[in-house]
C-alpha atoms as a PDB file:
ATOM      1  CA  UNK A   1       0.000   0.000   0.000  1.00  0.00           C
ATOM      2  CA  UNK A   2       2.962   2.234   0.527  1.00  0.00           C
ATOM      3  CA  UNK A   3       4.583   1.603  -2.431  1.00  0.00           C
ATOM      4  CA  UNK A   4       0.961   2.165  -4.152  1.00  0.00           C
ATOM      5  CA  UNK A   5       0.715   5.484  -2.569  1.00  0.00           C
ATOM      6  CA  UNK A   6       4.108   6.397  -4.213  1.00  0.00           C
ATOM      7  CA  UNK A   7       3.673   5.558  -6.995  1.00  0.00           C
ATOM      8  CA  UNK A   8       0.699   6.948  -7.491  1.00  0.00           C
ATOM      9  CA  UNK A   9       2.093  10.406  -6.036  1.00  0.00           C
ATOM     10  CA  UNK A  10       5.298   9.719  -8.425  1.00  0.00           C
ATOM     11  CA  UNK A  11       2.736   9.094 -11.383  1.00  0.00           C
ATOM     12  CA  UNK A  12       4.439   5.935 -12.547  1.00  0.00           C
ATOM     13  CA  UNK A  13       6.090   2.386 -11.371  1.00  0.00           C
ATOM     14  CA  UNK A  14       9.825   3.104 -11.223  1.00  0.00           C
ATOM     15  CA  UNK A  15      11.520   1.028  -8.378  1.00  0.00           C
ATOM     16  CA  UNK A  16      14.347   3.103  -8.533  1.00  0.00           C
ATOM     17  CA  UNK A  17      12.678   6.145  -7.249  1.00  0.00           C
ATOM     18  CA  UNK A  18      11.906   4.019  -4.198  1.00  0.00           C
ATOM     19  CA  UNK A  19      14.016   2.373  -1.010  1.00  0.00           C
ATOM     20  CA  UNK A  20      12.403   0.213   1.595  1.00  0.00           C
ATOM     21  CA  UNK A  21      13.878   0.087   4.683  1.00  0.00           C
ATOM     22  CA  UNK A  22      12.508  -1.618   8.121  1.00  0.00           C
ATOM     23  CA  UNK A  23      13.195  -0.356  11.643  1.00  0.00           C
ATOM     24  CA  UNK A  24      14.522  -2.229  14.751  1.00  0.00           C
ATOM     25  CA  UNK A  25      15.946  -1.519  18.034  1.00  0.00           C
ATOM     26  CA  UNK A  26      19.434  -2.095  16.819  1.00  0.00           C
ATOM     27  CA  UNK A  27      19.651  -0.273  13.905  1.00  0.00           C
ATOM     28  CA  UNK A  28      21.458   3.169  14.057  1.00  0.00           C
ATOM     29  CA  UNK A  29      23.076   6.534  12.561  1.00  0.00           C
ATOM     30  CA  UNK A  30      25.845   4.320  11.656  1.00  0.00           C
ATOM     31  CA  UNK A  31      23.897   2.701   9.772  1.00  0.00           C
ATOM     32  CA  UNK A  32      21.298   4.993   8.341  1.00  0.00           C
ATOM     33  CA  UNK A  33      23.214   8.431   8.144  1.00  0.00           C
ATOM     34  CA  UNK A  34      26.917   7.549   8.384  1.00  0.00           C
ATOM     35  CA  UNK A  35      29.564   5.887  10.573  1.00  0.00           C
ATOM     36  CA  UNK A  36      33.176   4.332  10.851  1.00  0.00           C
ATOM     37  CA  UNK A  37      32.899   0.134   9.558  1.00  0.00           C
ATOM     38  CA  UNK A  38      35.197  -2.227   9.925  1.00  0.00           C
ATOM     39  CA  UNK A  39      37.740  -3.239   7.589  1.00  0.00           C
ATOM     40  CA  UNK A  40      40.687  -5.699   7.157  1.00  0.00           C
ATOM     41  CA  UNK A  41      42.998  -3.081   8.653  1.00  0.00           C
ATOM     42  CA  UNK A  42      40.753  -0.606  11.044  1.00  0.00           C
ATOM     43  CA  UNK A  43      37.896   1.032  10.509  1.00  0.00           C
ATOM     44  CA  UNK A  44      36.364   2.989   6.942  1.00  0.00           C
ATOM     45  CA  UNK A  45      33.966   6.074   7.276  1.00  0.00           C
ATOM     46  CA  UNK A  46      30.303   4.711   5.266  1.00  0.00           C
ATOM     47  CA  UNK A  47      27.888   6.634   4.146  1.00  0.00           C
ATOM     48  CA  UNK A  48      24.323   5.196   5.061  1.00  0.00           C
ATOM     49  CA  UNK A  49      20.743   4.401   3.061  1.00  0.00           C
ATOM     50  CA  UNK A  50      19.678   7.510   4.120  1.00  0.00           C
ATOM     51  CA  UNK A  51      22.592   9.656   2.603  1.00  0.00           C
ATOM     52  CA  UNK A  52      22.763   7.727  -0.236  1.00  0.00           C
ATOM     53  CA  UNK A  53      19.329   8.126  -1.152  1.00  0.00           C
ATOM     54  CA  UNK A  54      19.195  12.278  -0.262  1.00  0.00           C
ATOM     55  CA  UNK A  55      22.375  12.440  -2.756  1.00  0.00           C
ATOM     56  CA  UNK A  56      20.490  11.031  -5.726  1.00  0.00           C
ATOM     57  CA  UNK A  57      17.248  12.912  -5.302  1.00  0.00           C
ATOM     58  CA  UNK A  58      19.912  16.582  -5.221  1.00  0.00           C
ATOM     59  CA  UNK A  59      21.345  15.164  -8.314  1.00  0.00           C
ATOM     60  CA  UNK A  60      17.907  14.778  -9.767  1.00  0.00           C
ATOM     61  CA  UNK A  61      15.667  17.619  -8.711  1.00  0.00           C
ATOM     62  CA  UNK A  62      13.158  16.846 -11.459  1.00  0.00           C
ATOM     63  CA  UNK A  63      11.953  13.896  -9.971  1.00  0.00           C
ATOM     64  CA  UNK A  64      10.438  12.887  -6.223  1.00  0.00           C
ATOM     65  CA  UNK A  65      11.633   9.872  -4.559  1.00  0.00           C
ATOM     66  CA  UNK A  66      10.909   8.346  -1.580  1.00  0.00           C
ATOM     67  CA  UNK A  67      11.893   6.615   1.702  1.00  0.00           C
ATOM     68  CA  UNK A  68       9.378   4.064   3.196  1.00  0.00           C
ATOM     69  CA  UNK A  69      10.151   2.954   6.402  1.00  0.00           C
ATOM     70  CA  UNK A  70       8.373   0.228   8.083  1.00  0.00           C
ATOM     71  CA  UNK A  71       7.561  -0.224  11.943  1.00  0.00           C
ATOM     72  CA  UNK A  72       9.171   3.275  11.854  1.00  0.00           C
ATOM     73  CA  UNK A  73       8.347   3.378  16.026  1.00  0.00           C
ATOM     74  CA  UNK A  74      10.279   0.185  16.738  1.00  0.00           C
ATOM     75  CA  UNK A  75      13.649   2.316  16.560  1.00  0.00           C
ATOM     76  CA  UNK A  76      15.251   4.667  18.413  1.00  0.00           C
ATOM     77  CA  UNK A  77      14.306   7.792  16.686  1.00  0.00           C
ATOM     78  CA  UNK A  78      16.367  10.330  17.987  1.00  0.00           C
ATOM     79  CA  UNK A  79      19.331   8.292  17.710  1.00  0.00           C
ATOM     80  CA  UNK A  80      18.447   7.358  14.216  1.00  0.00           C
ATOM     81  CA  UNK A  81      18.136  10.630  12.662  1.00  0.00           C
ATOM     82  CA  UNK A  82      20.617  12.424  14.789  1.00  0.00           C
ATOM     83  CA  UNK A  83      20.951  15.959  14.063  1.00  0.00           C
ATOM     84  CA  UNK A  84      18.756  15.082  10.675  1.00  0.00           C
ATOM     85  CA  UNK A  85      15.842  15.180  12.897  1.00  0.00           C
ATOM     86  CA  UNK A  86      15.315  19.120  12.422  1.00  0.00           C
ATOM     87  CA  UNK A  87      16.222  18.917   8.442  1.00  0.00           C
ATOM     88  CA  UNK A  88      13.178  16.295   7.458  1.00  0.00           C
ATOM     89  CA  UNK A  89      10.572  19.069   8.594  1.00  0.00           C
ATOM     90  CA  UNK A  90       9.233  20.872   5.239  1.00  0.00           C
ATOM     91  CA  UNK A  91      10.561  24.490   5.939  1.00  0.00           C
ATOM     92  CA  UNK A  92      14.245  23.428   7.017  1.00  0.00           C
ATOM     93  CA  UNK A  93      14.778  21.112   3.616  1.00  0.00           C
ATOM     94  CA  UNK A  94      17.829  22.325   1.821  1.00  0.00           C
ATOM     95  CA  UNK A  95      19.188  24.298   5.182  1.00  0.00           C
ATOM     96  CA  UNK A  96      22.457  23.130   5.758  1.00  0.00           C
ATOM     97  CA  UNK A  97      23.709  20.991   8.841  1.00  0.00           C
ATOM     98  CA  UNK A  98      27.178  19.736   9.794  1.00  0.00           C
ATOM     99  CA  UNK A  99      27.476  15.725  10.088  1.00  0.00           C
ATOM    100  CA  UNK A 100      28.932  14.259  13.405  1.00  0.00           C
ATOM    101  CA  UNK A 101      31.346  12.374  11.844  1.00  0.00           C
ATOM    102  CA  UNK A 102      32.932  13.724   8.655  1.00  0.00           C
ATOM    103  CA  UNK A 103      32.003  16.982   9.675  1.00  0.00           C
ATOM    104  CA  UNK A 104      30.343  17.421   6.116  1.00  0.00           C
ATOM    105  CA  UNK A 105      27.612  20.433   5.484  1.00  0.00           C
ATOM    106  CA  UNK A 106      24.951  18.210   4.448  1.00  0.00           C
ATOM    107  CA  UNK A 107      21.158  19.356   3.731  1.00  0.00           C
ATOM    108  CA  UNK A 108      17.542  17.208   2.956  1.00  0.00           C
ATOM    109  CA  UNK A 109      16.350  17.598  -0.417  1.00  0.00           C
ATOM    110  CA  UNK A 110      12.608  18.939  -0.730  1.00  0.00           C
ATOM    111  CA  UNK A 111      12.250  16.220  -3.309  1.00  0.00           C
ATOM    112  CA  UNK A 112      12.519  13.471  -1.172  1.00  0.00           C
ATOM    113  CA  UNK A 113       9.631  12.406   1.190  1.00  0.00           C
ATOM    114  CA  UNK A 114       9.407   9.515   4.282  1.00  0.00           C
ATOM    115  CA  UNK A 115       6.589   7.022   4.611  1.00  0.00           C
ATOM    116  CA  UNK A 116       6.385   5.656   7.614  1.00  0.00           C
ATOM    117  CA  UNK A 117       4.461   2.429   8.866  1.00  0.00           C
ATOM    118  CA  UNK A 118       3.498   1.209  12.242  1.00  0.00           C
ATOM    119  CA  UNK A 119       1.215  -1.189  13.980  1.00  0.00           C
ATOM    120  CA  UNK A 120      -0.230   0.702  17.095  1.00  0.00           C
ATOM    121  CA  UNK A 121      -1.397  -2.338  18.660  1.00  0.00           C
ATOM    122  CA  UNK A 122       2.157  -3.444  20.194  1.00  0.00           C
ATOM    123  CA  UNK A 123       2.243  -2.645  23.958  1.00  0.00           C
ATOM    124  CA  UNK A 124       5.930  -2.857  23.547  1.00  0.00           C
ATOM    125  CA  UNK A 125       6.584   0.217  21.785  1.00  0.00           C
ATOM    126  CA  UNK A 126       5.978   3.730  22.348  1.00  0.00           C
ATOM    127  CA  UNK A 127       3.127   5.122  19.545  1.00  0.00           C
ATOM    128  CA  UNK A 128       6.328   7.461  18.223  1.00  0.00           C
ATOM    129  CA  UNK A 129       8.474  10.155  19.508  1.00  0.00           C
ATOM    130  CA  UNK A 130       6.693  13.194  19.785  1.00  0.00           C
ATOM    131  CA  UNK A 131       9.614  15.432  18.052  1.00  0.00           C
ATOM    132  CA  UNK A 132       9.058  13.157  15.269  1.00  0.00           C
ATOM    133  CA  UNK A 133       5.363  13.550  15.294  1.00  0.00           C
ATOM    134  CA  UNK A 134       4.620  16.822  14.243  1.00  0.00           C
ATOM    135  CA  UNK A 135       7.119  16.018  11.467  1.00  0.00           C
ATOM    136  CA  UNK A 136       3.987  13.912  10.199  1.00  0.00           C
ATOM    137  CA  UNK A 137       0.833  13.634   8.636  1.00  0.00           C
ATOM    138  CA  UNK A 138      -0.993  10.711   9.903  1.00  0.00           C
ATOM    139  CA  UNK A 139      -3.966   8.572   8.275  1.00  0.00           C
ATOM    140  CA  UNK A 140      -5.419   5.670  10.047  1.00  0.00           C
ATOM    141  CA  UNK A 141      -5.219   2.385   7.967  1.00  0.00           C
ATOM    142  CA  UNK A 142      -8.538   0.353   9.234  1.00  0.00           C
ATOM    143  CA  UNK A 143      -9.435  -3.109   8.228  1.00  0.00           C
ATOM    144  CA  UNK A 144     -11.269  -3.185   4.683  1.00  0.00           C
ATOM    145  CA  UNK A 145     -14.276  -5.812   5.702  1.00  0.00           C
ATOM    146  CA  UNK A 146     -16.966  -2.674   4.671  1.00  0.00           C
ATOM    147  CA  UNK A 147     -14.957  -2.062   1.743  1.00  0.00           C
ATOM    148  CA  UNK A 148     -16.734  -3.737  -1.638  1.00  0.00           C
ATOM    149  CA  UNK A 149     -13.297  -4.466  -3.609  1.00  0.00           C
ATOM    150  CA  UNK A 150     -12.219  -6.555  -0.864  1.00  0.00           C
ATOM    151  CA  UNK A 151     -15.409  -7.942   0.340  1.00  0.00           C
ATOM    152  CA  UNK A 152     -15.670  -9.005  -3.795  1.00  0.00           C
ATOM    153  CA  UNK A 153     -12.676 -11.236  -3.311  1.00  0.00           C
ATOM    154  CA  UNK A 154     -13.488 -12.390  -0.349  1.00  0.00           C
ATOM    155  CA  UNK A 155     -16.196 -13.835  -1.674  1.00  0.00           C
ATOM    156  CA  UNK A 156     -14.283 -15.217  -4.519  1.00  0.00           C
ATOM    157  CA  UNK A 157     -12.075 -17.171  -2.712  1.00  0.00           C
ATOM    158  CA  UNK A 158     -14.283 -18.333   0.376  1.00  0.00           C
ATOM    159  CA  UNK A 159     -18.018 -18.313  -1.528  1.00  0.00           C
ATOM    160  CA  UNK A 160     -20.659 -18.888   0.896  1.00  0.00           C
ATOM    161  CA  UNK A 161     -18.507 -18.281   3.843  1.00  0.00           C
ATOM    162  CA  UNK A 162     -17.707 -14.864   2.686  1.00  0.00           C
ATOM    163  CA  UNK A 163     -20.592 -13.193   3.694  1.00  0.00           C
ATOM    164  CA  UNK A 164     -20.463 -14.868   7.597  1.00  0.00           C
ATOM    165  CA  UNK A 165     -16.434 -14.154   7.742  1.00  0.00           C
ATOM    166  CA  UNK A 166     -17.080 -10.410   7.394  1.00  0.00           C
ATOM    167  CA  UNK A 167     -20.469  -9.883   9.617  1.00  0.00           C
ATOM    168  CA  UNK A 168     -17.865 -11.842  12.733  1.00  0.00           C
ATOM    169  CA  UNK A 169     -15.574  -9.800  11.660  1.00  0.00           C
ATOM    170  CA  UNK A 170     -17.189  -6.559  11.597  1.00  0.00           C
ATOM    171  CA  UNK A 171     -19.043  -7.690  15.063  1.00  0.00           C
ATOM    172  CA  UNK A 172     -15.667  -8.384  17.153  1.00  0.00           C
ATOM    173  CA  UNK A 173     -14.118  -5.263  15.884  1.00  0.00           C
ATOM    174  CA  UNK A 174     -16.939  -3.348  17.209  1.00  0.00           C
ATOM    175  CA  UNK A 175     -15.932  -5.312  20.078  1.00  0.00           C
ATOM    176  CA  UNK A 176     -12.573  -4.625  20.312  1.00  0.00           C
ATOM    177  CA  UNK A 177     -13.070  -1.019  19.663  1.00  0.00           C
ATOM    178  CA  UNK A 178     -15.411  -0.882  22.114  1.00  0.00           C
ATOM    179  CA  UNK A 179     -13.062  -2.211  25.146  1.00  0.00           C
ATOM    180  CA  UNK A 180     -11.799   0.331  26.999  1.00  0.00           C
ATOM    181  CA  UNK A 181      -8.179  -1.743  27.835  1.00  0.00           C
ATOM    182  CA  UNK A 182      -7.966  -2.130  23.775  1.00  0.00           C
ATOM    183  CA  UNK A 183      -9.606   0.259  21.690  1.00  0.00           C
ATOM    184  CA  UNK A 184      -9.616   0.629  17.750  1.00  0.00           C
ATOM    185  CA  UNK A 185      -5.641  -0.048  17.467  1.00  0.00           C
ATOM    186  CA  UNK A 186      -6.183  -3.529  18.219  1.00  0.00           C
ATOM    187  CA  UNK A 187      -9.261  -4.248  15.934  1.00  0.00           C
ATOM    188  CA  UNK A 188      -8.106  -7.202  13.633  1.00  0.00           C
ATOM    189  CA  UNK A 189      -7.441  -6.133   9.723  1.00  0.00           C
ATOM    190  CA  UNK A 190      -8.401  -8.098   6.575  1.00  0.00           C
ATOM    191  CA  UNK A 191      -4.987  -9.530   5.863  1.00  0.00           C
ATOM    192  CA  UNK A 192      -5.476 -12.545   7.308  1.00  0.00           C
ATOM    193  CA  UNK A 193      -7.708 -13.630   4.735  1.00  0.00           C
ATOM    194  CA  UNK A 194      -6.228 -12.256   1.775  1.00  0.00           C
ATOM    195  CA  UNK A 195      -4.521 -14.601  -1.012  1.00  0.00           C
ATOM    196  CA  UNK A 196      -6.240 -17.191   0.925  1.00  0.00           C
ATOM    197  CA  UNK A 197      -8.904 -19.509   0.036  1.00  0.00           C
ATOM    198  CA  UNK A 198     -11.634 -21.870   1.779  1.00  0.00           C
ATOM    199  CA  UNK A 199      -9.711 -24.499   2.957  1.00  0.00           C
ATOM    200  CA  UNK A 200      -7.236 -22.142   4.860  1.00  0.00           C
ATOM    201  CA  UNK A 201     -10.280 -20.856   6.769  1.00  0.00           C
ATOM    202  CA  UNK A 202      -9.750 -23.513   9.827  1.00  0.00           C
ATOM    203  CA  UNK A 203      -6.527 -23.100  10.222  1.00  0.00           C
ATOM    204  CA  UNK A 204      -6.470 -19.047   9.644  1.00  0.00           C
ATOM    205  CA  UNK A 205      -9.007 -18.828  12.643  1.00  0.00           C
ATOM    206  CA  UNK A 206      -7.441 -21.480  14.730  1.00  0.00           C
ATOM    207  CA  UNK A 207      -3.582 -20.024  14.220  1.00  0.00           C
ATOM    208  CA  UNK A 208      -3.686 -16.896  13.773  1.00  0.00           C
ATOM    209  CA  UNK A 209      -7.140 -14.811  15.243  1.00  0.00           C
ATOM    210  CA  UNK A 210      -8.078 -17.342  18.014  1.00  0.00           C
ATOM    211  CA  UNK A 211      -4.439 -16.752  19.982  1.00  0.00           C
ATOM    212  CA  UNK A 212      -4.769 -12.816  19.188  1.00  0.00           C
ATOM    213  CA  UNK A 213      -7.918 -13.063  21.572  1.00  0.00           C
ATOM    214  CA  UNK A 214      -5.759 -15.161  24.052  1.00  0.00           C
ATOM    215  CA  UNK A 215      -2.937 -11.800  23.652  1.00  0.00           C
ATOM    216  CA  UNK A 216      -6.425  -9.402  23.718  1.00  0.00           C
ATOM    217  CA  UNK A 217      -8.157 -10.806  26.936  1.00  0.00           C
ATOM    218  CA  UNK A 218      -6.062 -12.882  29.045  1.00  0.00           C
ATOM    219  CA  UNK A 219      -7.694 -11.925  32.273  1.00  0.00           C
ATOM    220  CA  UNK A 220     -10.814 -11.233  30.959  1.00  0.00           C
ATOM    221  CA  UNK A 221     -12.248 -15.099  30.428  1.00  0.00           C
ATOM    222  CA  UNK A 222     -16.046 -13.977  29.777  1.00  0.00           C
ATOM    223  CA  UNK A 223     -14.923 -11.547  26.965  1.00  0.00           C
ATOM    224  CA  UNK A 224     -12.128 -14.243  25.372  1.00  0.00           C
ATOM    225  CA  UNK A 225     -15.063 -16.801  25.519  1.00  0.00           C
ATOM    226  CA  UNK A 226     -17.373 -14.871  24.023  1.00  0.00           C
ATOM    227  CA  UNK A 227     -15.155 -14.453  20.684  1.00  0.00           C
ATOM    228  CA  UNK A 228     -13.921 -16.981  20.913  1.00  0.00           C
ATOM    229  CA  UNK A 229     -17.340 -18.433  20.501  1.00  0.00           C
ATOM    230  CA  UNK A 230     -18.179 -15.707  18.157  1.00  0.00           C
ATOM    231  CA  UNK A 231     -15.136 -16.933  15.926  1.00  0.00           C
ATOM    232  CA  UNK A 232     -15.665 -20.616  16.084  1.00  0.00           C
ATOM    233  CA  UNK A 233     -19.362 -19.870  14.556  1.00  0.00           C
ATOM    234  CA  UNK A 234     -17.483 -18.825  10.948  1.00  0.00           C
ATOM    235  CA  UNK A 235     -16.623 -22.148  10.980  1.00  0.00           C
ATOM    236  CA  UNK A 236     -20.246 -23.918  12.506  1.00  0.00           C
ATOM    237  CA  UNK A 237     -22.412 -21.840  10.008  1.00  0.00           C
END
């Protein structure tokens, strides 16, 4: 969906336009922005992803390109973007800042723009650092079970299941939105069932949604029985 949205915004499919990059606790300015590597002898100042790609969009000012990072909250954000953090809002692109390490003036183009992805649901993370926020437009992705393109292949690949799949679906995610310890984060999206097809439907409910509702309600035994029930019926109707 990312890429969609860029390419859509570029106008046309060009891969190169394009890096995809994903997250994690470990991952750092070394490795995004610059840093001193390793090498048979000592150690070798490398530029990162993040350089790279800023370099080709300045050499190339007639076209946008685009970074999309996913689970963009499971890193360390300040460390990540390091002094960069100030040059990705939109009236400091182009302004000049001096890099820790080779002590390079380097700047953001205004023809480069960051996607970022996360999944609000994990307890584990913080939602995103709030310096970082405001750097942001946000738009909610919510599970497509009202939307007619999906529900069409849905119905496709499942036939006269289809129809029951998406009114328990549509039921527990009023559910889930409605629980005050949960809320609409947690409600459970469509991909589950996509590039799936009938026979995957047993397995898809027993592997995958019933232990999210073990995760959702694990001291709450009259709300995980009741989906759990709920569930289960997909597979009774």
């Amino acid at each position: 969906m990312a890429k969609r949205l860029a390419y859509s915004l570029m106008g046309c499919i060009d891969k190169s336009k394009i890096e995809f990059i994903q997250f994690h606790q470990s991952y750092s300015y070394e490795d995004f922005v610059e840093g001193y590597r390793p090498i048979e002898d000592g150690f070798k100042l490398q530029k990162g992803m993040f350089y790279s790609l800023c370099k080709k969009a300045e050499n190339d000012p007639n076209n946008n390109y685009y970074l999309i990072i996913d689970e963009i909250n499971r890193g360390n954000l300040s460390r990540i973007f390091g002094e960069l953090l100030m040059l990705i809002e939109s009236d400091k692109r182009e302004e000049e800042l001096r890099l820790v390490y080779s002590q390079e003036y380097f700047s953001i183009p205004k023809n480069l723009y960051i996607i970022g992805l996360m999944n609000t649901a994990d307890r584990s993370l913080a939602l995103i650092d709030y310096a970082l926020r405001r750097r942001f437009a946000f738009i909610r992705i919510e599970p497509a079970f009202d939307n007619i393109n999906f529900q069409n292949e849905l119905k496709s690949n499942f036939g006269d299941k289809a129809q029951a799949i998406i009114d328990v679906m549509k039921n527990i995610n009023s559910y889930i939105a409605e629980d005050k310890s949960l809320g609409k984060g947690f409600m459970i999206g469509h991909s589950y069932f996509c590039n799936k097809k009938l026979k995957d439907l047993r397995n898809i409910i027993k592997y995958d949604i019933l232990p999210l509702f073990d995760e959702y309600w694990y001291d709450d035994e009259e709300s995980l029985e009741r989906c759990i029930t709920t569930m289960n019926g997909v597979l009774n109707d």
